[in-house]
Protein backbone atom coordinates (compact mmCIF):
# COMPACT_ATOMS: atom_id res chain seq x y z
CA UNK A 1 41.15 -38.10 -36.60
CA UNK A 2 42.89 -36.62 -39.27
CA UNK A 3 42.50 -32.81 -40.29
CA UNK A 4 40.51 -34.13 -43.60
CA UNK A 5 37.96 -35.81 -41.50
CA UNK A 6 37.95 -32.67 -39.01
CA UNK A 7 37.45 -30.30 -42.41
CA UNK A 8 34.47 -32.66 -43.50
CA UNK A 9 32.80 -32.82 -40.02
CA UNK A 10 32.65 -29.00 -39.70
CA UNK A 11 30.87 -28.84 -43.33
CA UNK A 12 28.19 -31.60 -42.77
CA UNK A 13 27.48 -29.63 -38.85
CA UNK A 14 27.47 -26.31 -40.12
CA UNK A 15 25.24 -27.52 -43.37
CA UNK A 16 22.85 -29.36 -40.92
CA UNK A 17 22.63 -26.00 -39.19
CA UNK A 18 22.02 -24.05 -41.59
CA UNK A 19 18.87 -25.83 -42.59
CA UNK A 20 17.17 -25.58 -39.36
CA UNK A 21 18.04 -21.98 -38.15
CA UNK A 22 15.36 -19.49 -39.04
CA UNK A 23 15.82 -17.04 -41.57
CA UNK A 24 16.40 -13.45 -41.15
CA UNK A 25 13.27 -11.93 -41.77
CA UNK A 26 10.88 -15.09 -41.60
CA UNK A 27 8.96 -14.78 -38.87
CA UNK A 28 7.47 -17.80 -36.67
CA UNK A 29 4.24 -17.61 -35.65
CA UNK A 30 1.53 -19.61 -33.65
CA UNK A 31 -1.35 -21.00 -34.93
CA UNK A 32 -3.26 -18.83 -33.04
CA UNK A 33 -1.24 -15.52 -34.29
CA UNK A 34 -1.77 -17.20 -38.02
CA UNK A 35 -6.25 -17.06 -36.98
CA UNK A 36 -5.89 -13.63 -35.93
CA UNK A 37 -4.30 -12.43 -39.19
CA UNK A 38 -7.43 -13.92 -41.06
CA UNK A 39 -8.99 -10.19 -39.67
CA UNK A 40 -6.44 -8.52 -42.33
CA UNK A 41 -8.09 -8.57 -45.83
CA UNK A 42 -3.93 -7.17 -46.79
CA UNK A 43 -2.25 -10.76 -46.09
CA UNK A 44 -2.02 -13.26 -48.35
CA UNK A 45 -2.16 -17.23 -47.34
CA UNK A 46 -0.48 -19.80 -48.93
CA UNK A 47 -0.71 -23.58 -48.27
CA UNK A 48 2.44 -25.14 -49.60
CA UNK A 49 1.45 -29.38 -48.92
CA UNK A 50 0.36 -31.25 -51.95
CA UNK A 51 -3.05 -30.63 -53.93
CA UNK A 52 -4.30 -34.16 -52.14
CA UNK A 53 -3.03 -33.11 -48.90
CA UNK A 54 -4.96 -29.52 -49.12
CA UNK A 55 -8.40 -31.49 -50.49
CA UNK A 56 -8.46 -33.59 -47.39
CA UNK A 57 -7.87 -30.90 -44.92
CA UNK A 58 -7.53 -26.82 -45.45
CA UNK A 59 -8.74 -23.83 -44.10
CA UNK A 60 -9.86 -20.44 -45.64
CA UNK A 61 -8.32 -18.51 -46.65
CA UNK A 62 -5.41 -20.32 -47.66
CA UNK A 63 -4.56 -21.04 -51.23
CA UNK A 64 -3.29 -23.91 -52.34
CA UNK A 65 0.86 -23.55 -54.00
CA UNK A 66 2.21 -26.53 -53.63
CA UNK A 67 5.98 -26.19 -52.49
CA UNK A 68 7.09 -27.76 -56.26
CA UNK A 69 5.12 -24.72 -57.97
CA UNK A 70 6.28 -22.41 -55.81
CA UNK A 71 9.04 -20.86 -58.16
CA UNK A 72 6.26 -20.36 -60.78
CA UNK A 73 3.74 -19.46 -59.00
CA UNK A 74 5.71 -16.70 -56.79
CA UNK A 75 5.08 -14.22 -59.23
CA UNK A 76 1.72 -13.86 -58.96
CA UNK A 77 1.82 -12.59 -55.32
CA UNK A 78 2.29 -8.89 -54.21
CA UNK A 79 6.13 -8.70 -52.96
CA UNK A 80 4.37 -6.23 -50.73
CA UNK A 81 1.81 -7.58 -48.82
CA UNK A 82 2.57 -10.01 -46.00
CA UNK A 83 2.31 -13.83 -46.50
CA UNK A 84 1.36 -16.12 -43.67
CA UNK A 85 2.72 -19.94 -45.01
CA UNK A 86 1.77 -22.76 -43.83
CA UNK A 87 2.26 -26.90 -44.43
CA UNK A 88 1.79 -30.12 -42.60
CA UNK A 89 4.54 -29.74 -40.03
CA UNK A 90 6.11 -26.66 -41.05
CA UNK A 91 9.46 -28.17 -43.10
CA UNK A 92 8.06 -27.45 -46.40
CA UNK A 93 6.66 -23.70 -45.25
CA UNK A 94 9.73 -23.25 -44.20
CA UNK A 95 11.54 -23.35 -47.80
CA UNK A 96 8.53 -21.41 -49.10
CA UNK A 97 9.84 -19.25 -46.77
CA UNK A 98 13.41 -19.31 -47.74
CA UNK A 99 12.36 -18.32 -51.28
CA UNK A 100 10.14 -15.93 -50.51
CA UNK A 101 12.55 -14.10 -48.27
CA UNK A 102 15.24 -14.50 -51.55
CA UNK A 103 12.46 -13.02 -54.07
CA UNK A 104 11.91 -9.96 -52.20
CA UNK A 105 9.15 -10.89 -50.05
CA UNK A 106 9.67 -8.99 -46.73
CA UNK A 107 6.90 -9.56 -44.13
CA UNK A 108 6.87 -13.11 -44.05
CA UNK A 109 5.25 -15.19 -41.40
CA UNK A 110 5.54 -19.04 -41.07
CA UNK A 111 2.99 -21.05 -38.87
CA UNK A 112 5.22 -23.25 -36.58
CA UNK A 113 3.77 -26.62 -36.14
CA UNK A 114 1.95 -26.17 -39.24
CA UNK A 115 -1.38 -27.77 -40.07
CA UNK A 116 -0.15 -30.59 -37.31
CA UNK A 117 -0.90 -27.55 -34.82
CA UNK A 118 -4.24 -26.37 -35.73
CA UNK A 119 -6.47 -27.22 -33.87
């Protein structure tokens, strides 16, 4: 292999791991550590799936921002109160996360597993 191919190799590994590392300040969290935040009348929870996918299956309190409204919608949340995000598998939640994190948010927790986990 030449030392063009070696170049592009370390960009597409070092791109593919950078989308799956978790970002400074994001917290994961359990499903179970997501319930027990539900106590905490200070936290806000947002549901980032699609309007259809929150209809067929939510929980309270979560509010529905899709992931594609996100940018708009970010600035009606408090920069400083925690947000607990959540999604189907926890992909999406995890770019909610992302822009939280580069908006100013600071206590941000994503549920790991997402919606998939709760049970």
């Amino acid at each position: 292999m030449g030392i063009i191919e070696w170049i592009l190799l370390i960009i597409v590994f070092a791109f593919l791991v950078s989308r799956f590392m978790p970002v400074k300040g994001v917290n994961n969290i359990g499903v179970q550590e997501a319930k027990a935040k539900f106590k905490d009348n200070g936290v806000q929870f947002i549901d980032v799936r699609t309007p259809g996918e929150y209809k067929a299956n939510h929980r309270k309190p979560f509010q529905n921002i899709p992931l594609s409204n996100m940018s708009i919608e970010i600035e009606k949340l408090d920069k400083e109160k925690e947000v607990v995000v959540i999604c189907q598998s926890g992909m999406r939640s995890t770019k909610a996360a992302k822009m939280l994190k580069k908006n100013g948010f600071q206590k941000i927790y994503n549920v790991k597993g997402g919606m998939s986990a709760w049970i």
